[in-house]
Protein backbone atom coordinates (compact mmCIF):
# COMPACT_ATOMS: atom_id res chain seq x y z
CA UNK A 1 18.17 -21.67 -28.45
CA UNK A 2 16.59 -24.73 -26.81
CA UNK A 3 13.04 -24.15 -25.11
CA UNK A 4 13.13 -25.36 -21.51
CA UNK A 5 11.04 -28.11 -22.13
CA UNK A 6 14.16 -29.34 -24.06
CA UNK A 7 16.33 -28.52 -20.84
CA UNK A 8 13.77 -30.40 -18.42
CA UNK A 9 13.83 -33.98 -20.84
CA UNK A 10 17.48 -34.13 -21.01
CA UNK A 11 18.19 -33.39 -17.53
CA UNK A 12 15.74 -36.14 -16.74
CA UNK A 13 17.31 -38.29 -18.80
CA UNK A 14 20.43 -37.65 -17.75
CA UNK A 15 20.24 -37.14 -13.67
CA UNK A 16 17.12 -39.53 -13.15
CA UNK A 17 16.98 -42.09 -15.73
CA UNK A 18 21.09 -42.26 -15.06
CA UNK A 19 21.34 -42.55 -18.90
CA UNK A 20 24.71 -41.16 -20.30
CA UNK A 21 25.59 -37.65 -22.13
CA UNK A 22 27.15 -39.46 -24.58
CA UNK A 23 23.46 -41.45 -25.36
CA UNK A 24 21.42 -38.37 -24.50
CA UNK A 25 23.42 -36.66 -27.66
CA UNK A 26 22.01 -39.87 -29.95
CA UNK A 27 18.45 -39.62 -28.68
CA UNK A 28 18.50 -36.12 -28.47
CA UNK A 29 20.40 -35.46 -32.16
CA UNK A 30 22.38 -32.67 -30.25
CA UNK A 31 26.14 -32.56 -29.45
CA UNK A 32 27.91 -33.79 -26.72
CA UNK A 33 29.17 -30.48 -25.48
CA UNK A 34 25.46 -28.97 -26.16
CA UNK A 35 24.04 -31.69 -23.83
CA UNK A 36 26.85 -30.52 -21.08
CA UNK A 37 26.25 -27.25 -21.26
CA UNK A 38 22.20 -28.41 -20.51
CA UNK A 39 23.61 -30.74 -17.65
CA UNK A 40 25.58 -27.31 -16.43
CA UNK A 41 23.21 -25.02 -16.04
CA UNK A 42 19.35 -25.90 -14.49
CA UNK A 43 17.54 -22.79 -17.11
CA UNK A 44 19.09 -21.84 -20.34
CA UNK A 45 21.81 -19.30 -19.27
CA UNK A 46 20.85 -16.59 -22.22
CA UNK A 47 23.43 -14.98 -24.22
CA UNK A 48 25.74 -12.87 -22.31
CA UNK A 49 28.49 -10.55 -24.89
CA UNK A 50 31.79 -11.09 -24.39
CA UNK A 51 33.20 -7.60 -25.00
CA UNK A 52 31.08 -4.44 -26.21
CA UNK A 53 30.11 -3.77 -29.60
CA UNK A 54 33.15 -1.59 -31.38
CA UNK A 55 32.31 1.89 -32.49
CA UNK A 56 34.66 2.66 -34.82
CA UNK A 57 32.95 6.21 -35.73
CA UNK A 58 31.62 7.09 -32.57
CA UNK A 59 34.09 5.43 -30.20
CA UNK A 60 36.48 8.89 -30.05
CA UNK A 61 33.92 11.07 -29.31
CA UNK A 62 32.11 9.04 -26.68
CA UNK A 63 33.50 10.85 -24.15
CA UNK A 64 32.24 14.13 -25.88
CA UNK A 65 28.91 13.04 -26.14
CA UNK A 66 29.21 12.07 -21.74
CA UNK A 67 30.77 15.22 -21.37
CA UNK A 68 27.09 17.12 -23.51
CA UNK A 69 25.34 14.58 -21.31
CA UNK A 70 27.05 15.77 -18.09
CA UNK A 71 26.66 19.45 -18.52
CA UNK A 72 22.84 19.05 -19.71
CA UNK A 73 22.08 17.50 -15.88
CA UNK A 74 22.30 20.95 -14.73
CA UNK A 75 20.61 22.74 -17.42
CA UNK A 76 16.94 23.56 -17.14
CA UNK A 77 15.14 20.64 -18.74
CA UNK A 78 14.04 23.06 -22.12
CA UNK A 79 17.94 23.59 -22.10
CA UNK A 80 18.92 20.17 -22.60
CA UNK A 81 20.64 18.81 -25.95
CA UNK A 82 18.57 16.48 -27.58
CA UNK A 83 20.14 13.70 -29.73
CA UNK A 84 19.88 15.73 -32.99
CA UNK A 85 21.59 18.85 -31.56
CA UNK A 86 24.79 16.84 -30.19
CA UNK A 87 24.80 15.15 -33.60
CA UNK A 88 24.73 18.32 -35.60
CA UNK A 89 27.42 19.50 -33.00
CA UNK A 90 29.59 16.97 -33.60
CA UNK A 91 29.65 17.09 -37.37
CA UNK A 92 30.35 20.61 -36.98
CA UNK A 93 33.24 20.84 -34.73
CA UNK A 94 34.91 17.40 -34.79
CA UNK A 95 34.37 16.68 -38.57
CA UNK A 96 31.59 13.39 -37.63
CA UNK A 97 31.30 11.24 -40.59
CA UNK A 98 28.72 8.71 -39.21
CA UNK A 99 25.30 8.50 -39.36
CA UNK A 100 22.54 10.16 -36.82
CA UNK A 101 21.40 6.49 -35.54
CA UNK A 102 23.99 5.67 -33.96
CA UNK A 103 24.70 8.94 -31.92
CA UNK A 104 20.69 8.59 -31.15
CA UNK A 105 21.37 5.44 -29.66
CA UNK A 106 24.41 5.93 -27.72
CA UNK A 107 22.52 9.25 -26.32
CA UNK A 108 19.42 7.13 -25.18
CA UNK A 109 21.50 4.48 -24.01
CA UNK A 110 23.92 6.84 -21.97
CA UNK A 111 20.43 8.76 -20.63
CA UNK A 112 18.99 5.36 -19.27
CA UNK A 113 22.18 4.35 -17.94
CA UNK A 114 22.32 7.43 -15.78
CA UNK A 115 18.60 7.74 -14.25
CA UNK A 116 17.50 7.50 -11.15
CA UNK A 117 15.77 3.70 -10.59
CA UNK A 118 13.12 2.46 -8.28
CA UNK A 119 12.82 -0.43 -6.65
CA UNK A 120 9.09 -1.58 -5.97
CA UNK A 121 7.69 -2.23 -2.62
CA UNK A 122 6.91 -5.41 -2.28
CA UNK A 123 5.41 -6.96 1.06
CA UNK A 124 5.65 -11.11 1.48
CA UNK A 125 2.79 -12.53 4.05
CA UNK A 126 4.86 -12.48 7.33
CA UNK A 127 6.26 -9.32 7.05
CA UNK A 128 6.03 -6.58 9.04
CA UNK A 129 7.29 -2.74 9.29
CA UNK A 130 8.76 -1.26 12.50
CA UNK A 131 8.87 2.17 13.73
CA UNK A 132 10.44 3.70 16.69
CA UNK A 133 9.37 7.85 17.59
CA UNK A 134 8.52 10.19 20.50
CA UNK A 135 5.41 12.43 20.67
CA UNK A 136 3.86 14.24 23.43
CA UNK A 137 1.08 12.97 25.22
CA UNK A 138 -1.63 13.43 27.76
CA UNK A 139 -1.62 10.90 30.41
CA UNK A 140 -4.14 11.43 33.59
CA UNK A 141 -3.89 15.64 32.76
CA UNK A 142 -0.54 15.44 32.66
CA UNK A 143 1.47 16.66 29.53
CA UNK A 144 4.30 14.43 28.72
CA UNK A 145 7.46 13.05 25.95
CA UNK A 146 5.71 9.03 25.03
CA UNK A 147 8.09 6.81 23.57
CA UNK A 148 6.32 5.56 20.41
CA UNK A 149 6.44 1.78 18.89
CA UNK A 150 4.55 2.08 15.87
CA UNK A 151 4.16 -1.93 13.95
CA UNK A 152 2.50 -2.36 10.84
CA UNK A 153 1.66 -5.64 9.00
CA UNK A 154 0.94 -4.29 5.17
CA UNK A 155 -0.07 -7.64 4.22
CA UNK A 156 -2.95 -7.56 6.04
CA UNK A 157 -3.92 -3.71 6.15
CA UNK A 158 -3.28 -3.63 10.27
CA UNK A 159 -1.59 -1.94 12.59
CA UNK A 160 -0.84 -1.38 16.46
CA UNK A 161 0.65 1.69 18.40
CA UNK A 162 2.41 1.97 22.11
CA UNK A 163 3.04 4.68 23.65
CA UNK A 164 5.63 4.25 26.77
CA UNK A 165 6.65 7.41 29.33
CA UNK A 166 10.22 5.95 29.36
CA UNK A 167 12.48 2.95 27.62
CA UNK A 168 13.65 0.38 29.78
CA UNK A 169 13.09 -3.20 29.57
CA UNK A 170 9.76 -2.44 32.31
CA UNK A 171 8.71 -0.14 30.67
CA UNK A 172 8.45 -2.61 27.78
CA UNK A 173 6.31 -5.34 30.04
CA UNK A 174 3.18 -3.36 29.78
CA UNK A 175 3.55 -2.60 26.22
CA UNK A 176 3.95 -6.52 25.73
CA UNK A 177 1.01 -7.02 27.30
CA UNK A 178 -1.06 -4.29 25.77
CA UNK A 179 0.23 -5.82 22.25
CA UNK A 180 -0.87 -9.82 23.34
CA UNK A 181 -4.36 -8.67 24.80
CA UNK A 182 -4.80 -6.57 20.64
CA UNK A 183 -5.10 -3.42 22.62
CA UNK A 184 -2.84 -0.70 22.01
CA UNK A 185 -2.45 2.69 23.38
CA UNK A 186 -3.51 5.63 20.83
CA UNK A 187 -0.96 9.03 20.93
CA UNK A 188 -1.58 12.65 19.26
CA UNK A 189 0.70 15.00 18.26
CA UNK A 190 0.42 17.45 20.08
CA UNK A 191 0.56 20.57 18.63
């Protein structure tokens, strides 16, 4: 694997200095089809498998082992199989010659592949969150449904709130002003 320093100085050699592939390979010492493949691609692509590694223990009783993994989701988490106990079960009742690494690592990699994942929140400068809600509200003694418009900029920790009796584009007028003059009307749940 070249480092991308490697990548950068042929490229330039190539694309700005207009030099050819064919000379890059002699300055270089690396093959013609080597400096393509750097001409190709901007970052070094990485090695990517072709087809996934054979089992030839395991593979028949892959689906088993899902099928252990499946019924566990249900089962009380001190109720789960751990990798041990499915191996032990297999060389039990299916006769399993292989060793317990590779059943540990097809359980851990079949557990991973199946959780739950989280993407972070992540808030670029210009950004903003917005909200629409009701709530109930007292306006001049009066009790009454507000149409909420909640906007919050995370970036920079603020935040405004309107509160308008009905939606309509006047109704909206006022709230546009309210949010130009950094006023903003505060509502309470009422209880």
């Amino acid at each position: 694997m070249f480092a991308v320093e490697t990548y950068a100085a042929v490229r330039r050699f190539v694309f700005v200095e207009g030099k050819s592939r064919r000379e890059a390979a002699r300055v270089f010492g690396l093959s013609r089809e080597t400096i393509s493949k750097m001409c190709r691609y901007s970052a070094p692509p990485g090695y990517v498998r072709s087809k996934e590694p054979e089992r030839p223990k395991l593979g028949p009783l892959v689906p088993v082992i899902d099928a252990i993994l499946e019924s566990d989701k249900t089962a009380p988490p001190k109720q789960r199989r751990t990798a041990k106990r499915i191996f032990e079960r297999l060389r039990i009742e299916h006769g399993f010659a292989g060793g317990y690494t590779i059943v540990k690592d097809y359980v851990r990699l079949a557990r991973t592949r199946a959780r739950e994942v989280f993407v972070p929140l992540a808030h670029p400068p210009g950004h903003a969150q917005v909200d629409f809600g009701e709530c109930v509200g007292v306006i001049g003694g009066v009790r009454m449904k507000l149409h909420v418009f909640c906007f919050d900029l995370p970036r920079k920790r603020s935040f405004g709130r309107i509160g308008i009796s009905s939606i309509s584009r006047e109704s909206s007028r006022p709230a546009a002003r309210a949010r130009s003059s950094g006023s903003s009307s505060m509502c309470r749940r009422a209880a």
